[in-house]
N, C-alpha and C. Protein backbone atom coordinates (compact mmCIF):
# COMPACT_ATOMS: atom_id res chain seq x y z
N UNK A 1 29.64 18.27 -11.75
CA UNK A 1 28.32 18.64 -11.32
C UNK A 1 27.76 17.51 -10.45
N UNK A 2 27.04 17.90 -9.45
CA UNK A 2 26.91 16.93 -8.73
C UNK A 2 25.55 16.06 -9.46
N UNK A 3 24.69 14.93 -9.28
CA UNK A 3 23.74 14.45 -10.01
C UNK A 3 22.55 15.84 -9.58
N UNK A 4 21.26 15.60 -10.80
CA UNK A 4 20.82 16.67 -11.27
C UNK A 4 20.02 16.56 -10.39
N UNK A 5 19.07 15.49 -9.16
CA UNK A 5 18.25 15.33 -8.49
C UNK A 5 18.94 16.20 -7.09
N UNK A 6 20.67 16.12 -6.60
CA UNK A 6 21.03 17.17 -5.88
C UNK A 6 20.73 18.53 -5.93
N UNK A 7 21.29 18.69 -7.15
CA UNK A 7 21.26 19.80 -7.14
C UNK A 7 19.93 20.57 -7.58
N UNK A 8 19.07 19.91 -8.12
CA UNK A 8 17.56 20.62 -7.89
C UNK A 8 17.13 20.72 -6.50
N UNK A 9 17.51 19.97 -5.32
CA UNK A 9 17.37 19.62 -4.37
C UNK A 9 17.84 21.38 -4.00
N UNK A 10 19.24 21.37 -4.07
CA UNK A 10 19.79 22.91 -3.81
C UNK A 10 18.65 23.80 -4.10
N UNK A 11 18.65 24.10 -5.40
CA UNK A 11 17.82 25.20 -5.65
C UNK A 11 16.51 25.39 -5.22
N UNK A 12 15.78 24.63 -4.90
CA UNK A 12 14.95 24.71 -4.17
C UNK A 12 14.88 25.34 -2.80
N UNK A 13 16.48 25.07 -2.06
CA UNK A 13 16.31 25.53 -0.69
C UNK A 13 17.15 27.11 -0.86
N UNK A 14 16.93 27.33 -1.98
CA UNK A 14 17.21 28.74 -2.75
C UNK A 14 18.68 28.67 -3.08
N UNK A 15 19.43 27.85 -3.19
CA UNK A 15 21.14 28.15 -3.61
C UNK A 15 20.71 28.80 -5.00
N UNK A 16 21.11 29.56 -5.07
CA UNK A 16 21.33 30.23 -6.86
C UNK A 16 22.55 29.93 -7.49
N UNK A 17 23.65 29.63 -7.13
CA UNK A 17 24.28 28.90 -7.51
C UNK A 17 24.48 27.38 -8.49
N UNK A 18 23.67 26.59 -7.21
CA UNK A 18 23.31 25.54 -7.71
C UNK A 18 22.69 25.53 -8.93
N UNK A 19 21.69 26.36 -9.30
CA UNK A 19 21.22 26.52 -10.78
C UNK A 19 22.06 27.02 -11.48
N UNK A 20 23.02 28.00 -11.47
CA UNK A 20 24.16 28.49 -12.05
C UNK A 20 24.79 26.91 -12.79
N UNK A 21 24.73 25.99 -12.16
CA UNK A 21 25.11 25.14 -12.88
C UNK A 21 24.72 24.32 -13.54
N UNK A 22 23.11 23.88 -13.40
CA UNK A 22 22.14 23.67 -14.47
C UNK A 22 22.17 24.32 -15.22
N UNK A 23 22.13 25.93 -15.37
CA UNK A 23 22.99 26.34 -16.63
C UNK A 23 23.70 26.43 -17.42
N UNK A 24 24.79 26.23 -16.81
CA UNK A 24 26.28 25.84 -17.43
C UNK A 24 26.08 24.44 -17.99
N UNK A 25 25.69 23.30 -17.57
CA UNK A 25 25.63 22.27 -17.84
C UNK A 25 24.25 22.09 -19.54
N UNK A 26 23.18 23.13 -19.41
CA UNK A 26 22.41 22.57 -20.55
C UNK A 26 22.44 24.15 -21.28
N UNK A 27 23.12 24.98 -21.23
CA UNK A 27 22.80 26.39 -21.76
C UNK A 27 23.54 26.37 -23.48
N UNK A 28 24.22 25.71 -23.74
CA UNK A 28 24.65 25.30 -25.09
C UNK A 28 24.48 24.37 -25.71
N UNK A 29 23.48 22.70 -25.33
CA UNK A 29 22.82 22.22 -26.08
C UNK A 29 21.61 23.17 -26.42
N UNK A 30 20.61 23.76 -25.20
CA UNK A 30 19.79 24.62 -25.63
C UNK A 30 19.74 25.31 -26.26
N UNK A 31 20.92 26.08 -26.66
CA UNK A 31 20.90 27.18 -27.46
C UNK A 31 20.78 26.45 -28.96
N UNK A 32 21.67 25.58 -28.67
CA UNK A 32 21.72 25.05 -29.99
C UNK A 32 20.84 24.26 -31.19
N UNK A 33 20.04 23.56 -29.81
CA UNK A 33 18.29 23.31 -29.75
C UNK A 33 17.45 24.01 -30.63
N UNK A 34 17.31 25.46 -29.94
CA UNK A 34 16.74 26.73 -30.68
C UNK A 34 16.93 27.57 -31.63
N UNK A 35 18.82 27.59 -32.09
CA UNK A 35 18.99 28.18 -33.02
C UNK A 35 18.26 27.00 -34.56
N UNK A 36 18.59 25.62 -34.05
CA UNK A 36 18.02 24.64 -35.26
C UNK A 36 16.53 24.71 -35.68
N UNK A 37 15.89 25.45 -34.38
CA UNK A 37 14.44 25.43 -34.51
C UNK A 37 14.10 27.15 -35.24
N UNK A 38 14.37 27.77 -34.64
CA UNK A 38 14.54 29.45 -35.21
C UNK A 38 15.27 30.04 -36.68
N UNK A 39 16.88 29.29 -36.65
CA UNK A 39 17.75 30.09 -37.38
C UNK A 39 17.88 31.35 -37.29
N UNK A 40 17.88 31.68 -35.70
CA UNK A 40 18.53 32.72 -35.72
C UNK A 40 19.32 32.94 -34.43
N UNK A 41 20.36 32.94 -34.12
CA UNK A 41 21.15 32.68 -33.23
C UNK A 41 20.72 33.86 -32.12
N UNK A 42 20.41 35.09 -32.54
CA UNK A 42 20.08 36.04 -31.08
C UNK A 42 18.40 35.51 -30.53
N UNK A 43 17.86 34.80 -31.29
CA UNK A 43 16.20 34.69 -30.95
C UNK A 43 16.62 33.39 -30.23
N UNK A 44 17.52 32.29 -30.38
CA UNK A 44 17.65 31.14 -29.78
C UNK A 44 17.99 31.96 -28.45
N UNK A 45 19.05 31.84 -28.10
CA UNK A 45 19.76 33.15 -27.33
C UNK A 45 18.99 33.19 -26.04
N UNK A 46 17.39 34.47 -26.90
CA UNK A 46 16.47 34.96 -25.90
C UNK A 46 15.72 33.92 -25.57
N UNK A 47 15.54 32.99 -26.59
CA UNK A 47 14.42 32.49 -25.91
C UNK A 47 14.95 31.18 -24.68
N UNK A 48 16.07 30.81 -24.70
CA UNK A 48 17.30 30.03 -23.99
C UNK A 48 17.03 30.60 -22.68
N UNK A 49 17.02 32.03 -22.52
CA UNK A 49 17.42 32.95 -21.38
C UNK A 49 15.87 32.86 -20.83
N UNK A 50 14.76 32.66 -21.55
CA UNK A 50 13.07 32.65 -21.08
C UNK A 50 12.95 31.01 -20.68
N UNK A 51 13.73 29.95 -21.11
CA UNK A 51 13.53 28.81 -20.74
C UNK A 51 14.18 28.40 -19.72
N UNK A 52 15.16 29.09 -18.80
CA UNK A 52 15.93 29.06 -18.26
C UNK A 52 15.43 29.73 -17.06
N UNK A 53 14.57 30.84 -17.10
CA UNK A 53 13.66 31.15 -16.13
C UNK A 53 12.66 31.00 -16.09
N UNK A 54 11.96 30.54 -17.02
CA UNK A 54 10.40 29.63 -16.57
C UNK A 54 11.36 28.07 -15.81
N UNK A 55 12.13 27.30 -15.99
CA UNK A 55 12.76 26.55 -15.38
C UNK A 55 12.96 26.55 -13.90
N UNK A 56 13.75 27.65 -13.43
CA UNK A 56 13.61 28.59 -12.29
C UNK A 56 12.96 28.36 -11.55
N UNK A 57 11.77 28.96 -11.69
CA UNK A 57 10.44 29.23 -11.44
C UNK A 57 9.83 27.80 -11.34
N UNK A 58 10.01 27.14 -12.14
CA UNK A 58 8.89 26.07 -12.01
C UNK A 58 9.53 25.00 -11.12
N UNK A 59 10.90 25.15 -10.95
CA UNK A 59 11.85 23.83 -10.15
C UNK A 59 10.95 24.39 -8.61
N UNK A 60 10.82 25.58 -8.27
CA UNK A 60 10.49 25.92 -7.05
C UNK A 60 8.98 25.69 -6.73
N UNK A 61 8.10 25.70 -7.65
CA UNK A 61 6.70 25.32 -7.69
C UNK A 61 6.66 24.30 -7.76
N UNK A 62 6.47 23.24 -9.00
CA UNK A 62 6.30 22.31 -9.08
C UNK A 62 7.47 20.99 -9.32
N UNK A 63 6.70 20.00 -8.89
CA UNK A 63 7.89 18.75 -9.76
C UNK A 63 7.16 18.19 -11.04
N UNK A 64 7.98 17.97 -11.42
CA UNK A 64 7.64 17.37 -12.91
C UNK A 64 7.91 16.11 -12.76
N UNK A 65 7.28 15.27 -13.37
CA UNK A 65 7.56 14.22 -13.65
C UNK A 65 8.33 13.55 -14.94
N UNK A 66 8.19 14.86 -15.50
CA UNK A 66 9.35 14.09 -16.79
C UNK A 66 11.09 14.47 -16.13
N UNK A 67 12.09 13.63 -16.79
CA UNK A 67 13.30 13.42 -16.37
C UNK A 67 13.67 15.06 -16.50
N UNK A 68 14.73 15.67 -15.90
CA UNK A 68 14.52 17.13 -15.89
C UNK A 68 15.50 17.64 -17.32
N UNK A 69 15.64 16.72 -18.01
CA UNK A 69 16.20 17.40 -19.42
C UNK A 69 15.18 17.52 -20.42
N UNK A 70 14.30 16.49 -20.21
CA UNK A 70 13.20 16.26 -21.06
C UNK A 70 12.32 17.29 -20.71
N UNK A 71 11.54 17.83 -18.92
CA UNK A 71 11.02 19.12 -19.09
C UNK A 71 11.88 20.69 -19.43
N UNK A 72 13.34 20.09 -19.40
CA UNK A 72 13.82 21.92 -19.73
C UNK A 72 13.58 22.02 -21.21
N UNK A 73 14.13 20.68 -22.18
CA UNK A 73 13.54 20.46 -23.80
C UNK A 73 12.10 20.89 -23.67
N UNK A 74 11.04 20.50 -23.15
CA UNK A 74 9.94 20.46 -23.23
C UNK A 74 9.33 22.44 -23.38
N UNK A 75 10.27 22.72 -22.02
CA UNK A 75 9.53 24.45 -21.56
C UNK A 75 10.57 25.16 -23.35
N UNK A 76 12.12 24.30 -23.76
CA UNK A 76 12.05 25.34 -24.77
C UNK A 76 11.38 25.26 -25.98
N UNK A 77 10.94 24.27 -26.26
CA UNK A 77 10.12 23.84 -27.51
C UNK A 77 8.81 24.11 -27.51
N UNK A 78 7.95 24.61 -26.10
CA UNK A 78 7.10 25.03 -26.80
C UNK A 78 7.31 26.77 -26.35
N UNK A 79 8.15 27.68 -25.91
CA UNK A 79 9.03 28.99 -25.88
C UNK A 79 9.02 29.07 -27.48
N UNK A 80 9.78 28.20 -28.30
CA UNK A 80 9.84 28.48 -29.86
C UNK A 80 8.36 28.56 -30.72
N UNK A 81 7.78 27.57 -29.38
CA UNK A 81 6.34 27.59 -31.27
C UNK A 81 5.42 28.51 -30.42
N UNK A 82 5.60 28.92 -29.12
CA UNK A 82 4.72 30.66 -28.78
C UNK A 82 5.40 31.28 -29.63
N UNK A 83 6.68 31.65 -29.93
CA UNK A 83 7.19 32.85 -30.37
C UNK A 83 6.44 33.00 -31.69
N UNK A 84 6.78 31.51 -32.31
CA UNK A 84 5.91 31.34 -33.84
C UNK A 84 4.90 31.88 -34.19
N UNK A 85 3.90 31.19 -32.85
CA UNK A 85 2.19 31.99 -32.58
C UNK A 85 2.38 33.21 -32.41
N UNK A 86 2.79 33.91 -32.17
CA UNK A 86 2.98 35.06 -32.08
C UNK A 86 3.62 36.18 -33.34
N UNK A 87 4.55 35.74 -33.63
CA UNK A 87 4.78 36.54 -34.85
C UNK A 87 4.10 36.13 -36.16
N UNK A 88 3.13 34.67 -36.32
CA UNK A 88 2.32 33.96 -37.03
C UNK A 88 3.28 34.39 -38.45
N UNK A 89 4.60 33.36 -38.46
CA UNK A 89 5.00 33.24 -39.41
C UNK A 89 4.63 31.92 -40.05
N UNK A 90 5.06 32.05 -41.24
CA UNK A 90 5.15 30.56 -42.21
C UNK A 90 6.08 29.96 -42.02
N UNK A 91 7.62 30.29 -41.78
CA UNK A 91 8.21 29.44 -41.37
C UNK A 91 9.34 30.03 -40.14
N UNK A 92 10.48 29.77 -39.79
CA UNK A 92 10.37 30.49 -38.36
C UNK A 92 12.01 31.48 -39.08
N UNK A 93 12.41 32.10 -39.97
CA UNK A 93 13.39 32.66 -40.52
C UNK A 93 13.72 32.89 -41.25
N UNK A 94 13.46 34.29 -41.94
CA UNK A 94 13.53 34.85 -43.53
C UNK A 94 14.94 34.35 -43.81
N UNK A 95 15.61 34.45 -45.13
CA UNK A 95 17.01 33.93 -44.74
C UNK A 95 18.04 34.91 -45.34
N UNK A 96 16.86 36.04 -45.94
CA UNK A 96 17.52 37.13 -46.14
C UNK A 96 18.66 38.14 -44.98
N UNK A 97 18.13 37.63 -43.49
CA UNK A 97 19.23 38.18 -42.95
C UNK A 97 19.95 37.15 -42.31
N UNK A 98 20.15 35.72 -43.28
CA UNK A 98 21.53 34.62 -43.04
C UNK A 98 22.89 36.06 -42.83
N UNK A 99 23.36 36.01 -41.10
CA UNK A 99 24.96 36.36 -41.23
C UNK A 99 25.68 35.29 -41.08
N UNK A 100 27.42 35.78 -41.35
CA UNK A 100 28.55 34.66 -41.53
C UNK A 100 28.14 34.65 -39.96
N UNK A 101 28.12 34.75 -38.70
CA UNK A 101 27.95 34.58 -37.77
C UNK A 101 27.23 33.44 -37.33
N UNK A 102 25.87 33.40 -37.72
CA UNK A 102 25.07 31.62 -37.90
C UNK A 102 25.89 30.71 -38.85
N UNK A 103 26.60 31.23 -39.87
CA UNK A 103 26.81 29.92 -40.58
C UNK A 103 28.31 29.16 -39.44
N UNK A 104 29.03 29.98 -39.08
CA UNK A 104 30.18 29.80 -38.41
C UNK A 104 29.95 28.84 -37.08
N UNK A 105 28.34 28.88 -36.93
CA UNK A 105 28.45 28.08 -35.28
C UNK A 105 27.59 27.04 -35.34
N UNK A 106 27.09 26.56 -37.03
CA UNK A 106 26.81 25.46 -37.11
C UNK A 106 28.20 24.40 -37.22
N UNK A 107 27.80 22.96 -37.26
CA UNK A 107 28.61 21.88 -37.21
C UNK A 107 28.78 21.47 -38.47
N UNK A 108 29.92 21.35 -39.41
CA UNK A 108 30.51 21.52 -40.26
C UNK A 108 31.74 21.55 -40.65
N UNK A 109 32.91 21.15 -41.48
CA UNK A 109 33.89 21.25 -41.60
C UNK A 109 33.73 22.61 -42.68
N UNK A 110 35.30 23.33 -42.14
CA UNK A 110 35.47 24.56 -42.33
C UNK A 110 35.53 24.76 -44.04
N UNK A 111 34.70 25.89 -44.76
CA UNK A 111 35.17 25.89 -46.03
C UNK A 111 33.68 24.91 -46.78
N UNK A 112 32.81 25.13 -45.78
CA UNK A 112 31.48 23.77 -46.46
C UNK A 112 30.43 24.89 -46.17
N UNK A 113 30.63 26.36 -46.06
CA UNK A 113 29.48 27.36 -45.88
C UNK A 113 28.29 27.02 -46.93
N UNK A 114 28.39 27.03 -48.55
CA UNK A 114 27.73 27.10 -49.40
C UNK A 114 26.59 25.57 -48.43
N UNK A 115 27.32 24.80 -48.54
CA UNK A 115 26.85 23.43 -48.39
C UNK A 115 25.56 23.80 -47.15
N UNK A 116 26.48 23.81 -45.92
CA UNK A 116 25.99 24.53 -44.43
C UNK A 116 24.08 25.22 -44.54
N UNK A 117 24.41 26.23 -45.76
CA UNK A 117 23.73 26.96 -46.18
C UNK A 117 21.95 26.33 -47.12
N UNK A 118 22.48 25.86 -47.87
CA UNK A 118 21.73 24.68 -48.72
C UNK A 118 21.05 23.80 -47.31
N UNK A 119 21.51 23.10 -46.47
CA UNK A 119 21.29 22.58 -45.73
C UNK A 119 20.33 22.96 -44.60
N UNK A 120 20.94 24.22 -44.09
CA UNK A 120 19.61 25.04 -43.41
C UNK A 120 18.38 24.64 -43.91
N UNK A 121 18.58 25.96 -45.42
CA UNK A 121 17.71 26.29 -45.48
C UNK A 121 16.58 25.20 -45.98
N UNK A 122 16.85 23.66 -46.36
CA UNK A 122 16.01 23.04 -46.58
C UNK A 122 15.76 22.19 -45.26
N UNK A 123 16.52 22.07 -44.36
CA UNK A 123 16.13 22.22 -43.19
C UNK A 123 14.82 22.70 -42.32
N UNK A 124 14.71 23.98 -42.64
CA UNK A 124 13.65 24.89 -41.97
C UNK A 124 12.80 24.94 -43.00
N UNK A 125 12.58 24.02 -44.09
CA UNK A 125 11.18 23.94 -44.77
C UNK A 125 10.66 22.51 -44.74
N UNK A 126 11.12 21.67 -44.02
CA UNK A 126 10.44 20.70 -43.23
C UNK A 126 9.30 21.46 -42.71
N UNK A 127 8.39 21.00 -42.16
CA UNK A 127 7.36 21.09 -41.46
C UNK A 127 7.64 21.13 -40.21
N UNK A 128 7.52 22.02 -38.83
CA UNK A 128 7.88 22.16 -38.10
C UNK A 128 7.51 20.98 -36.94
N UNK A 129 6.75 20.39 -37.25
CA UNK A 129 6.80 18.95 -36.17
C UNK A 129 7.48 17.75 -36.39
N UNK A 130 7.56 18.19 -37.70
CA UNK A 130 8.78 17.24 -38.39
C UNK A 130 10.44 17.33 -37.79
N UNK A 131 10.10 18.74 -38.33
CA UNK A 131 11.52 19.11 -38.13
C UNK A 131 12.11 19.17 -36.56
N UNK A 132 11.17 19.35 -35.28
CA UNK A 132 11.38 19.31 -34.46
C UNK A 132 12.05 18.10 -33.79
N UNK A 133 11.23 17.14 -34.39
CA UNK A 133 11.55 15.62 -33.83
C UNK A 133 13.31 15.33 -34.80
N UNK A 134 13.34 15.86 -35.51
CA UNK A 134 14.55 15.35 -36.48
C UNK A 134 16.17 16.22 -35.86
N UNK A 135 15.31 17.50 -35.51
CA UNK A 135 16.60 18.17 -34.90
C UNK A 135 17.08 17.47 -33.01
N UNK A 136 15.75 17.03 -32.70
CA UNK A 136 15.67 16.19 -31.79
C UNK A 136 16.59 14.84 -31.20
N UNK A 137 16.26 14.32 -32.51
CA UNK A 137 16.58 13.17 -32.72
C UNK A 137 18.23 12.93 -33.62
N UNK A 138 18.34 13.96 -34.26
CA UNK A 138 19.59 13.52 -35.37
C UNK A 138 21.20 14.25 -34.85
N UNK A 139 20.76 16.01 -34.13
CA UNK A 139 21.32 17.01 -34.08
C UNK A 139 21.77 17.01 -32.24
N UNK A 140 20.75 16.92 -31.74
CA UNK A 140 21.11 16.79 -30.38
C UNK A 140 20.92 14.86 -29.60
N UNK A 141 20.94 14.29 -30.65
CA UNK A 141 21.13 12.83 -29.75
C UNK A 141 20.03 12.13 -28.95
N UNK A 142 19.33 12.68 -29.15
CA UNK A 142 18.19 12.31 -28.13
C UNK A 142 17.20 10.84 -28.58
N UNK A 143 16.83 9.84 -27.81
CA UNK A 143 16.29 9.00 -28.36
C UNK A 143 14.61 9.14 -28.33
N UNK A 144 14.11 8.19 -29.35
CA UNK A 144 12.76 8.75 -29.63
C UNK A 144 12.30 8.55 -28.22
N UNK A 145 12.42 7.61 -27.36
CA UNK A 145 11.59 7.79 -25.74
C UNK A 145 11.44 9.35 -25.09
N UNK A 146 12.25 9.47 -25.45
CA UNK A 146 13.42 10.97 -24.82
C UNK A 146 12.31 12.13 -25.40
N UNK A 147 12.13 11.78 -26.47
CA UNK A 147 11.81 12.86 -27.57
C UNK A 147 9.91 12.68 -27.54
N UNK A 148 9.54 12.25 -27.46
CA UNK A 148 8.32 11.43 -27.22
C UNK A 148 7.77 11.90 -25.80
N UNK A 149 8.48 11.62 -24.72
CA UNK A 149 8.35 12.71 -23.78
C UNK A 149 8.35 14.19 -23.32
N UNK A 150 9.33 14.79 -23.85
CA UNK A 150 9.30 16.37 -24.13
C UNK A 150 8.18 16.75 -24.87
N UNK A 151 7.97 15.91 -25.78
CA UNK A 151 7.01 16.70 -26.85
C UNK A 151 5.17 15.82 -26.45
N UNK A 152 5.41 15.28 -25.24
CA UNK A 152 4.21 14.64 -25.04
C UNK A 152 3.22 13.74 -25.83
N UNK A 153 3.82 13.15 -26.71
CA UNK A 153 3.32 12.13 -28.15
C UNK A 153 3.78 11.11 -27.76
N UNK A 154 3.77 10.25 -28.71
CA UNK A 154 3.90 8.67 -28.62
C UNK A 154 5.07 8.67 -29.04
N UNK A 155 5.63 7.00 -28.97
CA UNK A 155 7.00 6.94 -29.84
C UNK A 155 6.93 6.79 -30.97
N UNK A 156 5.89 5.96 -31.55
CA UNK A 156 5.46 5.96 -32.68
C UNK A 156 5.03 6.89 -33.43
N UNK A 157 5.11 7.89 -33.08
CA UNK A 157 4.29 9.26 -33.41
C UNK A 157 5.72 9.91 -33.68
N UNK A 158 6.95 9.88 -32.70
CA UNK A 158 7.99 10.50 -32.99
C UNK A 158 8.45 9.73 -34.58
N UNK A 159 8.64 8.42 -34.60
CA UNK A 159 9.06 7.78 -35.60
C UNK A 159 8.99 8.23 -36.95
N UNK A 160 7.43 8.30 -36.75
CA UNK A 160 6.86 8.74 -38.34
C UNK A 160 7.33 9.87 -38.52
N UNK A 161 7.09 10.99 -37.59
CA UNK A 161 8.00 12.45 -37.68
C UNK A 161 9.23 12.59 -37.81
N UNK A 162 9.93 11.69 -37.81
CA UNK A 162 10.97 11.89 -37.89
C UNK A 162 11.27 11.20 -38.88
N UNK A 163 10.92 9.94 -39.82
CA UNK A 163 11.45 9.34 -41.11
C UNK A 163 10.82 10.04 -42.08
N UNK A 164 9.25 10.55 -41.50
CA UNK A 164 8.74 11.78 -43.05
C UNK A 164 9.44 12.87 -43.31
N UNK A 165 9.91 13.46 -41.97
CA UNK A 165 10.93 14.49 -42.22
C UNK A 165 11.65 13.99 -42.94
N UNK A 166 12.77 13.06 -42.74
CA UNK A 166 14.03 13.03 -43.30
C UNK A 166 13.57 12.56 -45.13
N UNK A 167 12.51 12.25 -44.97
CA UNK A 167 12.21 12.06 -46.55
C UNK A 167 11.80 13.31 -47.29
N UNK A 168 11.08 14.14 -46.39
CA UNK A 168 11.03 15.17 -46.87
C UNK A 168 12.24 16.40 -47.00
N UNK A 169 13.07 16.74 -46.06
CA UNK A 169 13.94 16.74 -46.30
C UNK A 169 14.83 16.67 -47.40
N UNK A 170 15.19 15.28 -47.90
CA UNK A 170 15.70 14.67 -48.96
C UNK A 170 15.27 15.09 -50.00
N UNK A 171 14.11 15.37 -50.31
CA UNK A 171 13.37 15.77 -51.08
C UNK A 171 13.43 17.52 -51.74
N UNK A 172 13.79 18.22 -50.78
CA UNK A 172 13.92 19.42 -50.56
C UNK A 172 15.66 19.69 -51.31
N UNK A 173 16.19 19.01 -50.10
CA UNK A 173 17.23 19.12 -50.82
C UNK A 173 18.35 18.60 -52.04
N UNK A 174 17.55 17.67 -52.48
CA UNK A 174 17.86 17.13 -53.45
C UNK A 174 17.53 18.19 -54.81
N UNK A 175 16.08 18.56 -54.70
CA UNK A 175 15.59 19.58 -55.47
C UNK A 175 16.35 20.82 -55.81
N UNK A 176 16.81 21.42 -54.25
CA UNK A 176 17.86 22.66 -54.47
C UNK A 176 18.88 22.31 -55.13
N UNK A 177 19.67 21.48 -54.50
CA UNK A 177 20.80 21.23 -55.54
C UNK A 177 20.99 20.75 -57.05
N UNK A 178 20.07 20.52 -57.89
CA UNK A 178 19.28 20.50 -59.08
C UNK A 178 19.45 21.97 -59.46
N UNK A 179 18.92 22.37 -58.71
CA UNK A 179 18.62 24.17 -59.20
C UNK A 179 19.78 25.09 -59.18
């Protein structure tokens, strides 16, 4: 791929192509982004495919000033907490319809489903600003600067979100496995 400042450069002077490969290049951390935030692999999916064209769209309007991984993170993270506002759930995935299909395309050694499972689901009862910064930060690599930017907060602000999570977290799942 050529560097990402080229090839925004392209798309702008309309190559569609050229974005073809900004796709290719972030369309499976993203997804993967959203299924951690959702748990549900077809809603990550859609909403991947809505961040991907508000992206589009906005490379041709405006420039951003955040680094352009940090605004494509940015347009899908808050894509997930509209969807949230919108269906005004409590948390973002009943887990009554967990298929072997999500458990299979998390990261895991094979034969650790039960585990996989446990893990989710105390996962997605973090607190969702928590949990955002932690899937952020732990799942896709990202450093708190990184993360701090997408989500427009401080670093210090990521920090705490992200060590209360993991305590909370801990907490969660320590409890399940008790039970």
């Amino acid at each position: 791929m050529l560097g990402e400042a080229q090839v925004i450069a392209l798309v702008r002077t309309g190559d569609i192509d050229a974005f073809a490969e900004i796709i290719e290049h972030y369309q499976v951390p993203i997804i993967r982004y959203l299924y951690r935030l959702t748990g549900d692999y077809e809603v990550a999916q859609d909403l991947a495919q809505d961040t991907f064209l508000q992206a589009y769209k906005g490379i041709l309007k405006t420039k951003s000033e955040l680094s352009f991984k940090a605004w494509l993170y940015r347009i899908a993270t808050n894509n997930a907490l509209q969807l949230r506002r919108r269906k005004r759930l409590l948390s973002f995935i009943p887990f009554t319809d967990l298929r072997k299909s999500d458990i299979s395309t998390m990261e895991a050694p094979p034969g650790c489903a039960e585990e996989r499972i446990a893990i989710k689901e105390a996962l997605l009862k973090v607190p969702d600003k928590q949990r955002t910064c932690m899937v952020l930060h732990f799942v896709e690599g990202l450093k708190y600067r990184e993360i701090a930017e997408i989500l427009g907060i401080s670093e210090e602000a990521v920090r705490k979100r992200v060590a209360r999570g993991s305590r909370e977290f801990r907490k969660i799942y320590n409890a399940e496995e008790v039970e």
